[in-house]
C-alpha atoms as a PDB file:
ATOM      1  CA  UNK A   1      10.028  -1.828   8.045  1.00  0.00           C
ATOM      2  CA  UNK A   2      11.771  -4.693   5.971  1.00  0.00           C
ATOM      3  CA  UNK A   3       9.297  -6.504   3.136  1.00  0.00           C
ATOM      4  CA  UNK A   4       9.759  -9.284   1.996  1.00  0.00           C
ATOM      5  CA  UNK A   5       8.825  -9.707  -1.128  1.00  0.00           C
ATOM      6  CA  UNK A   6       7.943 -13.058  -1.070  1.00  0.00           C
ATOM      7  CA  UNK A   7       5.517 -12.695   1.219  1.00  0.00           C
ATOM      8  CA  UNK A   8       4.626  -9.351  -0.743  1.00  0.00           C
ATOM      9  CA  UNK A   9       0.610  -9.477  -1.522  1.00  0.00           C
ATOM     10  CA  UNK A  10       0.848  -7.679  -4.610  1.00  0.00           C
ATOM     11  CA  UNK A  11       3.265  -9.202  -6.998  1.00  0.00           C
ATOM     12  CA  UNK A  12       3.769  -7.180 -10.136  1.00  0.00           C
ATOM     13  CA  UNK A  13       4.647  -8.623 -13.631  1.00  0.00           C
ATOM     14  CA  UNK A  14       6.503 -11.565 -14.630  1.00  0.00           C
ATOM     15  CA  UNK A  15       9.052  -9.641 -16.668  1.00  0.00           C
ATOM     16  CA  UNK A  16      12.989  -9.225 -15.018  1.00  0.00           C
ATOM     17  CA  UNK A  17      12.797  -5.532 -13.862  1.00  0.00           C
ATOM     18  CA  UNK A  18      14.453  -3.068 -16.188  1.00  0.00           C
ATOM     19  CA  UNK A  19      16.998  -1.251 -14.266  1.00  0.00           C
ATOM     20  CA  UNK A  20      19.251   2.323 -15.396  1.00  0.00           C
ATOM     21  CA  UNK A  21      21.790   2.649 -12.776  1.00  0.00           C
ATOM     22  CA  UNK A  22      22.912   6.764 -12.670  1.00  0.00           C
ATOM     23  CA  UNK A  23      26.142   7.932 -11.703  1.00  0.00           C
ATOM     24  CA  UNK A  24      25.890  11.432 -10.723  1.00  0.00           C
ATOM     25  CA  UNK A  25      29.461  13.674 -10.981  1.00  0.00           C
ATOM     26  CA  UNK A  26      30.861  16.645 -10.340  1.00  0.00           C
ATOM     27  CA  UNK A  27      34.552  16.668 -10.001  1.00  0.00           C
ATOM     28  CA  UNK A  28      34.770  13.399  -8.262  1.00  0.00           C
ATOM     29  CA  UNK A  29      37.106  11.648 -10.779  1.00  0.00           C
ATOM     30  CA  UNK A  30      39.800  10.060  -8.258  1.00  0.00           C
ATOM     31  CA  UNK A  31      36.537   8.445  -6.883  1.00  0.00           C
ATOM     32  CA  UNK A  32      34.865   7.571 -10.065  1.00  0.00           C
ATOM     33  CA  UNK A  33      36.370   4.831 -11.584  1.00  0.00           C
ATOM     34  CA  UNK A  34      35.662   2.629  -8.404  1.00  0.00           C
ATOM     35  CA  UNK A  35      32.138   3.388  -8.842  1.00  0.00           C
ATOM     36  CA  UNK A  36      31.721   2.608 -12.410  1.00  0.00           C
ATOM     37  CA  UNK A  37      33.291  -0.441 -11.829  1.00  0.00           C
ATOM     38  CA  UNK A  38      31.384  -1.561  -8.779  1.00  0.00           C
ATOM     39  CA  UNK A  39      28.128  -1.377 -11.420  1.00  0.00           C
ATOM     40  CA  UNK A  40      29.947  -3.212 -13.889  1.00  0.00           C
ATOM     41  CA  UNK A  41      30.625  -6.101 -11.565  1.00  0.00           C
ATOM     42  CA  UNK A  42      27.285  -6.418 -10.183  1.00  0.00           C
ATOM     43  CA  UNK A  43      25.847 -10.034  -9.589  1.00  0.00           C
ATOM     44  CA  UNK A  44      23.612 -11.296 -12.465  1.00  0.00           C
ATOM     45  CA  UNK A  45      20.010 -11.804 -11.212  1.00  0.00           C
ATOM     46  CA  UNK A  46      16.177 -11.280 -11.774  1.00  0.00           C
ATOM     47  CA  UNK A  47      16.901  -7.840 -13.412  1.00  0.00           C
ATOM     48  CA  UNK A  48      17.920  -6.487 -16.922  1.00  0.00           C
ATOM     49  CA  UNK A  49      21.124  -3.900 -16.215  1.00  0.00           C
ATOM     50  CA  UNK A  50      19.395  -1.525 -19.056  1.00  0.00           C
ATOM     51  CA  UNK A  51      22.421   1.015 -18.854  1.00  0.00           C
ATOM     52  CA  UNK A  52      25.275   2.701 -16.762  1.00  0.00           C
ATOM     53  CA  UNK A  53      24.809   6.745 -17.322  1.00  0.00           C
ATOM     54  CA  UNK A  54      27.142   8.871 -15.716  1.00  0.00           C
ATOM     55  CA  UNK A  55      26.161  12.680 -15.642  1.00  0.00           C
ATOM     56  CA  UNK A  56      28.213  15.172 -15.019  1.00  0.00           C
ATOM     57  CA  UNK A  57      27.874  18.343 -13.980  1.00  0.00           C
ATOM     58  CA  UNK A  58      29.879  20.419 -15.623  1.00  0.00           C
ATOM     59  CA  UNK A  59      33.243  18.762 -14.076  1.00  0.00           C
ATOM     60  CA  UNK A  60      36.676  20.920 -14.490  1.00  0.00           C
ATOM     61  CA  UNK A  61      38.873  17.823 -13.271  1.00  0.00           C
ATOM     62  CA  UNK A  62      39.671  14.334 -15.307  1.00  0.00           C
ATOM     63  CA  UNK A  63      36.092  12.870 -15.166  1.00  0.00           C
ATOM     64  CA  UNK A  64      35.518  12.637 -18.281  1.00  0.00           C
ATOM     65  CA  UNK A  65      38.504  11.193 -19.132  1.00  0.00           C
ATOM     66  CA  UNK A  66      38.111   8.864 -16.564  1.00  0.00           C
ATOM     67  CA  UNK A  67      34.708   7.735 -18.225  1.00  0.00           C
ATOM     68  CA  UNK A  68      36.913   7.241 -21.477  1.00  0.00           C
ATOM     69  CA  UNK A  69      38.408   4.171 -20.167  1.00  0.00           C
ATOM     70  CA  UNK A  70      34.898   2.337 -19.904  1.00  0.00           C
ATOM     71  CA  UNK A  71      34.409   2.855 -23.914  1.00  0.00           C
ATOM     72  CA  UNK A  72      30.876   1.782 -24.595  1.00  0.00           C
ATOM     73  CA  UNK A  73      30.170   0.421 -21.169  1.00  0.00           C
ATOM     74  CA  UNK A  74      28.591   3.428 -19.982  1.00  0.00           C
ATOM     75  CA  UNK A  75      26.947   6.145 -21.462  1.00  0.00           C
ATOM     76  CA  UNK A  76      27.876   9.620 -20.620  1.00  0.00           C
ATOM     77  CA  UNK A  77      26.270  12.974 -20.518  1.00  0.00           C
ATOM     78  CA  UNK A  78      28.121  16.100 -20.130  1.00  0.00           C
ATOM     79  CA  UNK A  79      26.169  19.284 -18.695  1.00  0.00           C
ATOM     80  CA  UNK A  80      26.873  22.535 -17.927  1.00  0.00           C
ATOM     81  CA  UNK A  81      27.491  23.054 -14.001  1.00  0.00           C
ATOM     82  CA  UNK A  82      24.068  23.990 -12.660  1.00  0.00           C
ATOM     83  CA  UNK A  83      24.464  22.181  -9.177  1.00  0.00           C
ATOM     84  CA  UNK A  84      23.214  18.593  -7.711  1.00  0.00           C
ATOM     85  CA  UNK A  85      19.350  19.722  -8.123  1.00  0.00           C
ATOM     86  CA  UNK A  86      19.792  19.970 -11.578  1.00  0.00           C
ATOM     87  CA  UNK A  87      21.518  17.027 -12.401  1.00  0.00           C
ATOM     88  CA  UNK A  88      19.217  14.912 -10.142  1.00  0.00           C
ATOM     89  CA  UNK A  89      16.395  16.084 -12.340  1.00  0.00           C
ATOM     90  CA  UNK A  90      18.178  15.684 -15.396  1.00  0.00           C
ATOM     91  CA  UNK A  91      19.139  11.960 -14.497  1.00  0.00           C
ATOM     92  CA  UNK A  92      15.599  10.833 -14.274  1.00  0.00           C
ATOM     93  CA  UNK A  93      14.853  12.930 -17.194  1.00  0.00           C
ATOM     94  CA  UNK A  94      18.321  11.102 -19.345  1.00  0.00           C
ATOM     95  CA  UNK A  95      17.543   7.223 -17.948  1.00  0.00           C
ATOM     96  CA  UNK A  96      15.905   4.582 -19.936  1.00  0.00           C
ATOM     97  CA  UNK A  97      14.922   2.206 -17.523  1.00  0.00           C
ATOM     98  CA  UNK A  98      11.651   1.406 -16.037  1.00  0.00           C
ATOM     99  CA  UNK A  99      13.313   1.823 -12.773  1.00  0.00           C
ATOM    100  CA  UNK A 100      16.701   4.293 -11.961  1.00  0.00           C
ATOM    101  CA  UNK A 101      19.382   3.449  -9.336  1.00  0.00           C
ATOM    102  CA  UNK A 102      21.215   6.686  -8.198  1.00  0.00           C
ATOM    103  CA  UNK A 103      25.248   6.695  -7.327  1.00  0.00           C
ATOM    104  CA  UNK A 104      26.994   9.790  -6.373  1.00  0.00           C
ATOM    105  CA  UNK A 105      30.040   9.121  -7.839  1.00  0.00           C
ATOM    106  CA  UNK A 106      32.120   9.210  -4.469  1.00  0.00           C
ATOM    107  CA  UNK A 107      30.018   5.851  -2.956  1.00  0.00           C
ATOM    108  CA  UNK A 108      30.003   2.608  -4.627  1.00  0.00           C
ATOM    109  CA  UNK A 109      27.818  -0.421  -4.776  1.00  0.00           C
ATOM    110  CA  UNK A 110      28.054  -4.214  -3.407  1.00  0.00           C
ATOM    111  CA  UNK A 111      28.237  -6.650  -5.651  1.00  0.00           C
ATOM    112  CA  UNK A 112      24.779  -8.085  -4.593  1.00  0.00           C
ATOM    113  CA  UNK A 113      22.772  -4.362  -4.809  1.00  0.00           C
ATOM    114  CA  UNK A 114      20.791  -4.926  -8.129  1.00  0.00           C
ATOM    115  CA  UNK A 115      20.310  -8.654  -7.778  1.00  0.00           C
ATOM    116  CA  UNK A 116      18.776  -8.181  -4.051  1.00  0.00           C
ATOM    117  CA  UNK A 117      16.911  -5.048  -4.882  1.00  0.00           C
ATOM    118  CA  UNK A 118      14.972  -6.653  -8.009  1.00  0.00           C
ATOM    119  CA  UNK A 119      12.684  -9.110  -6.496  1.00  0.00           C
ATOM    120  CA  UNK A 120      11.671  -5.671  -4.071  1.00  0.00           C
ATOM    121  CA  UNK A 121      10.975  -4.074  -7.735  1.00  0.00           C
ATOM    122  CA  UNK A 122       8.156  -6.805  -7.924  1.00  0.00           C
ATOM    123  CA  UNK A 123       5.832  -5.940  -5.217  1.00  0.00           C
ATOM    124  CA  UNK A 124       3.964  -2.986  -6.261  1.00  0.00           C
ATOM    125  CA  UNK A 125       6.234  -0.620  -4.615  1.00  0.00           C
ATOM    126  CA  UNK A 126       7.630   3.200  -6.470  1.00  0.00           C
ATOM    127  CA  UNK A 127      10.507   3.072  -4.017  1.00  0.00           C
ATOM    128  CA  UNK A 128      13.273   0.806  -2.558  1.00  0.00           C
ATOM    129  CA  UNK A 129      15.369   2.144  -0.225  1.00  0.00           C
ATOM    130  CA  UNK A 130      18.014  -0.133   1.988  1.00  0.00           C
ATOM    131  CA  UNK A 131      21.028   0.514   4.378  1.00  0.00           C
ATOM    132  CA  UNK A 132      24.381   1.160   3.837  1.00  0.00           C
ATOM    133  CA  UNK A 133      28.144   1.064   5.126  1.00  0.00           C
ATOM    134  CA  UNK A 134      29.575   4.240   6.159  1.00  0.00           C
ATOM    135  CA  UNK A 135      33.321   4.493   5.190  1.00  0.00           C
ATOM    136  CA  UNK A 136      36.058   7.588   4.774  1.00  0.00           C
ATOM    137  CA  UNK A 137      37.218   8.661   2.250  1.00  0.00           C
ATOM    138  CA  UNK A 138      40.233   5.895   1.648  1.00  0.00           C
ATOM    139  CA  UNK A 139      37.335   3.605   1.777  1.00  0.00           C
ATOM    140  CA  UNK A 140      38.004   2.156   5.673  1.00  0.00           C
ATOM    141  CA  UNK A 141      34.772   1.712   7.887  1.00  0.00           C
ATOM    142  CA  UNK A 142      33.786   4.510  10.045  1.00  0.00           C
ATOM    143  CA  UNK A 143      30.647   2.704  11.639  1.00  0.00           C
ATOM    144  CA  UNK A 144      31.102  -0.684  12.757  1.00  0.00           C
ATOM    145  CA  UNK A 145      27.521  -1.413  12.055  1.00  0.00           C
ATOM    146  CA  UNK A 146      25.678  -0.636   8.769  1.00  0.00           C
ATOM    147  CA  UNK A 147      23.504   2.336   8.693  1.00  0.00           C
ATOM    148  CA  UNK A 148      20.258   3.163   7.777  1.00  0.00           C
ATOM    149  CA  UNK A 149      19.834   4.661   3.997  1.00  0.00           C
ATOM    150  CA  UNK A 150      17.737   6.916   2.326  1.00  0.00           C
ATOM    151  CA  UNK A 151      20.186   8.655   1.031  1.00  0.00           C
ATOM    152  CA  UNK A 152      20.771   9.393  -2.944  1.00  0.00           C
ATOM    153  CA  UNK A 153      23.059   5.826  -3.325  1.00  0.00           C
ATOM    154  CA  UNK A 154      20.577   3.880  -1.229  1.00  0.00           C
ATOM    155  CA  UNK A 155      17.643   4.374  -3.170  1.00  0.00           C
ATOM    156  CA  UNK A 156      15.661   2.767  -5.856  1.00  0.00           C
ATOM    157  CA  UNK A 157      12.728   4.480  -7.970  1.00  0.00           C
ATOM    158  CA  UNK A 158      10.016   4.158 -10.237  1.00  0.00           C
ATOM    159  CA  UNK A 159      10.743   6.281 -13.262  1.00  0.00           C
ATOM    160  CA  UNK A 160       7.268   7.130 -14.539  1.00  0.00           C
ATOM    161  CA  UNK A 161       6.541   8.172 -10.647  1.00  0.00           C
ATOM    162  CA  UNK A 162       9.901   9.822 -10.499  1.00  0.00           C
ATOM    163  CA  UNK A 163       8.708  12.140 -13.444  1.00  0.00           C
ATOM    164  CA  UNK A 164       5.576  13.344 -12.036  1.00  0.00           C
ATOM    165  CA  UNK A 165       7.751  14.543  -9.358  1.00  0.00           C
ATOM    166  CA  UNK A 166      10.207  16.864 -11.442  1.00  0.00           C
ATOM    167  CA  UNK A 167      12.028  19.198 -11.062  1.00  0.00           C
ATOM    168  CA  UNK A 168      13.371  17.916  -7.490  1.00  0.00           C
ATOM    169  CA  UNK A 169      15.907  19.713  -5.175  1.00  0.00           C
ATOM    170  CA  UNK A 170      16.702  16.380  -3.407  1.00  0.00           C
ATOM    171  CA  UNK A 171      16.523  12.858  -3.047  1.00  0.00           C
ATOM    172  CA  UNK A 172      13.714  13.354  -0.452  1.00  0.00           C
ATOM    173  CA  UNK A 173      11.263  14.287  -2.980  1.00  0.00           C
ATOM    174  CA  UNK A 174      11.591  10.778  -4.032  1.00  0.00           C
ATOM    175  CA  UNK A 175      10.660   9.571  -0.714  1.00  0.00           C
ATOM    176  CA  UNK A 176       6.918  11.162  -0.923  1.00  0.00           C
ATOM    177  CA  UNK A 177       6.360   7.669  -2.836  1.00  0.00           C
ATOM    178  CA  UNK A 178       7.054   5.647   0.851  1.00  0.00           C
ATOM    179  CA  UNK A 179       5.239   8.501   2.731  1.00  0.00           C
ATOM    180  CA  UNK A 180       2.020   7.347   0.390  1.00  0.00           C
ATOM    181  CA  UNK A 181       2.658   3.932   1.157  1.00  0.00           C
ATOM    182  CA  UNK A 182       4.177   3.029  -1.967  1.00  0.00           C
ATOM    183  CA  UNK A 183       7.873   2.385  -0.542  1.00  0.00           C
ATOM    184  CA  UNK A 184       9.796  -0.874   0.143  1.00  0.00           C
ATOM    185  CA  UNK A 185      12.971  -0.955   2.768  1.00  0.00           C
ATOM    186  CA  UNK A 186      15.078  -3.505   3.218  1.00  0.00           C
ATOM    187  CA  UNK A 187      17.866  -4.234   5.710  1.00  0.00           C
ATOM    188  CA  UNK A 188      20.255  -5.521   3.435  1.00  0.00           C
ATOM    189  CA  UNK A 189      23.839  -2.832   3.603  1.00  0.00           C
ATOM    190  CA  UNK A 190      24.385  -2.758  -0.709  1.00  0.00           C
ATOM    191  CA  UNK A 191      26.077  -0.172  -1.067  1.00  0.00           C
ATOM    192  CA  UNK A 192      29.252   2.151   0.521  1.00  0.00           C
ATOM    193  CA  UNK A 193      28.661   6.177   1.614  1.00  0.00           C
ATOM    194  CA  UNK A 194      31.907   7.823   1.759  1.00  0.00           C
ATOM    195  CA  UNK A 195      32.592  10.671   4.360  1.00  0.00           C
ATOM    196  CA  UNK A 196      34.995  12.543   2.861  1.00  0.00           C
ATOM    197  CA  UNK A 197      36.309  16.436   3.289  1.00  0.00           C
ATOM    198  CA  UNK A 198      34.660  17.102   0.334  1.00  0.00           C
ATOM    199  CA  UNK A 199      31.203  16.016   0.846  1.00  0.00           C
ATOM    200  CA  UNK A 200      28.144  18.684  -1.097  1.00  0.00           C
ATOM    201  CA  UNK A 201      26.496  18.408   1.955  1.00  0.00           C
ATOM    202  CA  UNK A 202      27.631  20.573   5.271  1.00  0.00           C
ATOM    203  CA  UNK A 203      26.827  18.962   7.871  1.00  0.00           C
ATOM    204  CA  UNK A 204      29.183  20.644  10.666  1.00  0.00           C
ATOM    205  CA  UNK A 205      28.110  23.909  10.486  1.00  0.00           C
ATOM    206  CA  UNK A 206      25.702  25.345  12.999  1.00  0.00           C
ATOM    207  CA  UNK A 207      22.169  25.238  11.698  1.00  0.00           C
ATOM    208  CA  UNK A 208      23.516  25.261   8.079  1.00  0.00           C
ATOM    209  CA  UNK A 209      21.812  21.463   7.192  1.00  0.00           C
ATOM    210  CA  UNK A 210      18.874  22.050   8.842  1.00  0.00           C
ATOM    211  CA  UNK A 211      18.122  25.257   7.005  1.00  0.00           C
ATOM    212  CA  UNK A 212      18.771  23.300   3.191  1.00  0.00           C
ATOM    213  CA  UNK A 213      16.751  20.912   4.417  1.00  0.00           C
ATOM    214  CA  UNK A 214      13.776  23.184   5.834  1.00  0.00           C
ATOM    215  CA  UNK A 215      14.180  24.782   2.332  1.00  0.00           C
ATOM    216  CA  UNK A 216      14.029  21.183   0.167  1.00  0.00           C
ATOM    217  CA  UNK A 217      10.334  20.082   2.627  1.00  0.00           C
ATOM    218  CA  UNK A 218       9.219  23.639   2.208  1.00  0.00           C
ATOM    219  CA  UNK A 219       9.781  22.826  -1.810  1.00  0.00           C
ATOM    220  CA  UNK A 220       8.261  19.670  -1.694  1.00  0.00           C
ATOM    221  CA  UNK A 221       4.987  20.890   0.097  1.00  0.00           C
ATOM    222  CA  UNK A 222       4.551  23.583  -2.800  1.00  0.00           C
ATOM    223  CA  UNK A 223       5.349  20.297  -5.725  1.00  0.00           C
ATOM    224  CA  UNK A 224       2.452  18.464  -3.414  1.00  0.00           C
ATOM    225  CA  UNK A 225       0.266  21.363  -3.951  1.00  0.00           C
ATOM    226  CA  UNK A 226       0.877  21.461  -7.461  1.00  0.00           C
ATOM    227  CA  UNK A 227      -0.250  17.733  -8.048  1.00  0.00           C
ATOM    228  CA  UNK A 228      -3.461  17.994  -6.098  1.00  0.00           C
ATOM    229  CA  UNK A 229      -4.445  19.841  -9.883  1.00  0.00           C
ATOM    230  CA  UNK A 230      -4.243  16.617 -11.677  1.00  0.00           C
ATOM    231  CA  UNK A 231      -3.466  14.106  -8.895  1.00  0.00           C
ATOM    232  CA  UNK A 232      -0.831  10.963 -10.104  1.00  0.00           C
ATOM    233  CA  UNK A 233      -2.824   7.694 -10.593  1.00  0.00           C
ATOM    234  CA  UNK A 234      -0.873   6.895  -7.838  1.00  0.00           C
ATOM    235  CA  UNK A 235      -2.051   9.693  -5.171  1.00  0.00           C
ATOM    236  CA  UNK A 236      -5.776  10.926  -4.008  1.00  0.00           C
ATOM    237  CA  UNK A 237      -6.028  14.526  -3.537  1.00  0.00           C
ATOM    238  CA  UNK A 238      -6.908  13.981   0.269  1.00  0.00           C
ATOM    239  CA  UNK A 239      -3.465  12.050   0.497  1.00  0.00           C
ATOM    240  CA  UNK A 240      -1.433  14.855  -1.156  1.00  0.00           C
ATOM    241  CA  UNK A 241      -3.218  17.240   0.968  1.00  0.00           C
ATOM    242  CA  UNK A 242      -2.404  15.930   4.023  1.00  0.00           C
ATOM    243  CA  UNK A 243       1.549  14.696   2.884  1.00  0.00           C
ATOM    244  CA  UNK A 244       1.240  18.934   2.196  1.00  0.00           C
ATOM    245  CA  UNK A 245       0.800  20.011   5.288  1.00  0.00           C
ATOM    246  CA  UNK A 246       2.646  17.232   6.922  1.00  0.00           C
ATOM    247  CA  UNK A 247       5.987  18.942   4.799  1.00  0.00           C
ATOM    248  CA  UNK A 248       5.593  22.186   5.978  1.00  0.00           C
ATOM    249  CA  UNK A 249       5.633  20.731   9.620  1.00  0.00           C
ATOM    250  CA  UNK A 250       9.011  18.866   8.197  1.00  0.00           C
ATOM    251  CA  UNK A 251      10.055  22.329   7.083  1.00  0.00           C
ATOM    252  CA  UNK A 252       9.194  24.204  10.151  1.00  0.00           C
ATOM    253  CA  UNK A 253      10.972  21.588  12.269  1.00  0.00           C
ATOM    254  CA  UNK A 254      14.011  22.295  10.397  1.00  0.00           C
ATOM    255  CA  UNK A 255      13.733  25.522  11.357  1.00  0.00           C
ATOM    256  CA  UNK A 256      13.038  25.295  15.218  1.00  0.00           C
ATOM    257  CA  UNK A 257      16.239  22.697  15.045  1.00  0.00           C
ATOM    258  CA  UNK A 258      18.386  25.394  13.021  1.00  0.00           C
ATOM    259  CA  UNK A 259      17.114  28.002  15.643  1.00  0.00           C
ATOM    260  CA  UNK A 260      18.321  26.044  18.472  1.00  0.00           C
ATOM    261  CA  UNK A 261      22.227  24.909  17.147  1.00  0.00           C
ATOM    262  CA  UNK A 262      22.863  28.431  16.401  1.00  0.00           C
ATOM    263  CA  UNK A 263      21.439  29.021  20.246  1.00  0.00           C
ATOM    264  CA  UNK A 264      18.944  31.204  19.052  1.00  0.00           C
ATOM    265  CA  UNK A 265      15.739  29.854  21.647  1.00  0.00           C
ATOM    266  CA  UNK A 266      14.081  32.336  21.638  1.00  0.00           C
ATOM    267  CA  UNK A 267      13.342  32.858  17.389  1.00  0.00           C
ATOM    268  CA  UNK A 268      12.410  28.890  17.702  1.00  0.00           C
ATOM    269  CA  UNK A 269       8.995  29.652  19.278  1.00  0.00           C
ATOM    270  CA  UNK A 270       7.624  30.971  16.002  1.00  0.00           C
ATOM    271  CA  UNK A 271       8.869  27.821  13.711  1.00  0.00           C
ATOM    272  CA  UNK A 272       7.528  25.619  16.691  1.00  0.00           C
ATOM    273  CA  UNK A 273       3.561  26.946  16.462  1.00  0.00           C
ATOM    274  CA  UNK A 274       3.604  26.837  12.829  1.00  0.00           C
ATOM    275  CA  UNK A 275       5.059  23.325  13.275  1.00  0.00           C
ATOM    276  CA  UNK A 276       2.376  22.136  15.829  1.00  0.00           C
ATOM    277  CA  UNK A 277      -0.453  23.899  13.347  1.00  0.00           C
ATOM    278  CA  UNK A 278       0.648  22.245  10.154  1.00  0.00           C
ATOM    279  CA  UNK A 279       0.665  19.124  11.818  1.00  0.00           C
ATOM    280  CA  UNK A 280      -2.777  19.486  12.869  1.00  0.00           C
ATOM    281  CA  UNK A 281      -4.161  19.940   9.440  1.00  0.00           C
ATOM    282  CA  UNK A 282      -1.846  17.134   8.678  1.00  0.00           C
ATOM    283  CA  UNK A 283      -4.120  14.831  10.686  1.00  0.00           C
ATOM    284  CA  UNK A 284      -0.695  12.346  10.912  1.00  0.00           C
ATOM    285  CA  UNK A 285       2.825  11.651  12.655  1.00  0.00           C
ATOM    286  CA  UNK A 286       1.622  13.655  16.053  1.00  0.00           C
ATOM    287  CA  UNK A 287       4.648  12.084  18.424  1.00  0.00           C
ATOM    288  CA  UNK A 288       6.767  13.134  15.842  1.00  0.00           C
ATOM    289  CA  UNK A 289       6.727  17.086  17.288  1.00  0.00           C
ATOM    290  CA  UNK A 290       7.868  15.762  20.777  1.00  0.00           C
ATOM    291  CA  UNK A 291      11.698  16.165  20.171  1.00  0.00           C
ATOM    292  CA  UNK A 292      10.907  19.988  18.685  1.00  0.00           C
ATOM    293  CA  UNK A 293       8.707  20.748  21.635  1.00  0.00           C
ATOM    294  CA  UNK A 294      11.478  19.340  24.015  1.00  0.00           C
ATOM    295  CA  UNK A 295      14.301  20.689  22.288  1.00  0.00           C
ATOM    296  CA  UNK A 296      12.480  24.558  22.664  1.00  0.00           C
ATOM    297  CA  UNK A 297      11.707  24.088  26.453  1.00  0.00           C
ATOM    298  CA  UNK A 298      15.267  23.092  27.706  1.00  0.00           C
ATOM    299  CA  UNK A 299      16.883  24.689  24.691  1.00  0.00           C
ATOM    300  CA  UNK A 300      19.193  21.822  23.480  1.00  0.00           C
ATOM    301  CA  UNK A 301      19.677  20.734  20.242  1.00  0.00           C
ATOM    302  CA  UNK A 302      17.845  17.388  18.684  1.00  0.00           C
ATOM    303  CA  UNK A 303      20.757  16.540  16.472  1.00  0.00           C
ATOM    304  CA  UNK A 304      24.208  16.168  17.063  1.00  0.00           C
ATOM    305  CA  UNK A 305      26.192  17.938  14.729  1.00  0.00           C
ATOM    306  CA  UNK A 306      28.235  15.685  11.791  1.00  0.00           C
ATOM    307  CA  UNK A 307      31.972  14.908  12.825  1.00  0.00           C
ATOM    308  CA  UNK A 308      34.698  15.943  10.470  1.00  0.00           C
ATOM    309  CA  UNK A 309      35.989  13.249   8.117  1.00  0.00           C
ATOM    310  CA  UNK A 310      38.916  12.785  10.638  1.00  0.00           C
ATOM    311  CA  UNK A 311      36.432  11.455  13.369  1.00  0.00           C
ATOM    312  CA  UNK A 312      34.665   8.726  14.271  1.00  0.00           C
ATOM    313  CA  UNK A 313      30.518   9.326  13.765  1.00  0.00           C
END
């Protein structure tokens, strides 16, 4: 749902939102320098830029040279190649800001993201999220219409949340914040996801995204767990118990949907009941188990499996 944060009941601070934008890396440096520079020219606004940080992980190609050119425009941290995970962690860990905007360094940002974004920053909320442009990898559209985000470049969050929430595997663990009702989405396209050949993320392969991602809920039920100790300010235990349970029916859903494009029906039934049971002691998002119950009984597929680069989504 769109807020607007005008109309926003809970208005936070009178003080411009301190922003770190991160640049995560890892051998991306013939897409890097467009990136740096779309932070650079963002549109001034009700926001304090605090910092540009590019991370690396551990790149072999000219990124860091690349990052040379900017001088003392950005600050850069080398690390050892340990993987995206890692270096998600480590950004939150490494920022400054209040608040940290995330940029894999193959997308880029609109001129308007940070100005738009900061009067969202105001209402109370631990995450902003918004929509984006799918393009390929030479930069031309690929959707005609903008897409919804929630990706790593299309979000927005509250560092001192984002800490209680280390380590993370993914960008989803971020979104727990908008599954507590903490979470602010707007409409507004700001900034550019590139589909390129070499995308981290597989996304043709039978089965092969569903499984990461049955993995990363499965990982984020057992950090949920772990704060029900010493719940957040920001989270009752009852809330964390049910956002538990209602990621291990994420995680099992992955499963029944990874069953079923590797046309394996039959080993879906198992993933399903543990699905339908978690969701029970979930007490929440019921409907949502219709498309796994469908997809078992007439054995087809929910999701329709990423194009190559070369395609049209």
């Amino acid at each position: 749902m769109d807020v607007d944060p005008a109309a926003s009941a809970k208005v936070v601070g009178n003080m411009p939102p301190n922003i770190s934008v991160c640049i995560l890396s890892h051998n991306y440096a013939h897409f890097l320098r467009q990136a740096v520079e779309s932070c650079l020219a963002q549109e001034p606004g009700d926001y304090r830029l605090e910092e540009i940080v590019v991370l690396d992980d551990g790149s072999t190609d000219r990124t860091l040279e690349v990052c040379a050119e900017f001088g003392s425009r950005i600050r850069v941290i080398p690390l050892p190649h340990r993987g995206f995970a890692a270096t998600l962690t480590e950004s939150v860990r490494h920022c400054r800001g209040d608040w940290v905007a995330f940029l894999d360094a193959d997308d880029w940002f609109a001129p308007a993201k940070l100005r738009t974004a900061s009067g969202y920053l105001r209402t109370g909320a631990m995450l902003v999220q918004h929509w984006e442009h799918v393009v390929d990898g030479d930069g031309s559209p690929l959707l005609p219409d903008p897409h919804p985000g929630g990706n790593t470049s299309t979000i927005i969050v509250d560092r001192a949340a984002a800490l209680k929430l280390l380590p993370v595997t993914n960008e989803k663990f971020f979104h727990v914040l908008d599954d507590l009702g903490l979470g602010a989405r707007m409409t507004h396209p700001l900034t550019f996801y590139r589909v390129h050949g070499d995308n981290m993320t597989d996304r043709a392969t039978p089965g092969a995204h569903q499984e990461y991602m049955a993995d990363v809920c499965g990982e984020i039920a057992v950090r949920l767990a772990d704060l029900r100790i010493t719940p957040p300010p920001w989270a009752s235990r009852s809330a964390l118990r049910r956002l538990t349970w209602h990621y291990r029916a994420e995680a099992r859903a992955h499963e029944v949907e990874a069953a079923l494009q590797r046309g394996r029906r039959r080993s879906a039934w198992g993933p399903l009941l543990r699905e339908l049971a978690s969701t029970v002691l979930a007490g929440r998002n019921y409907r949502d188990r219709g498309p796994s119950i469908h997809s078992v009984l007439t054995g087809r597929p929910c999701v329709r499996l990423a194009p190559s680069p070369q395609e049209e989504p």
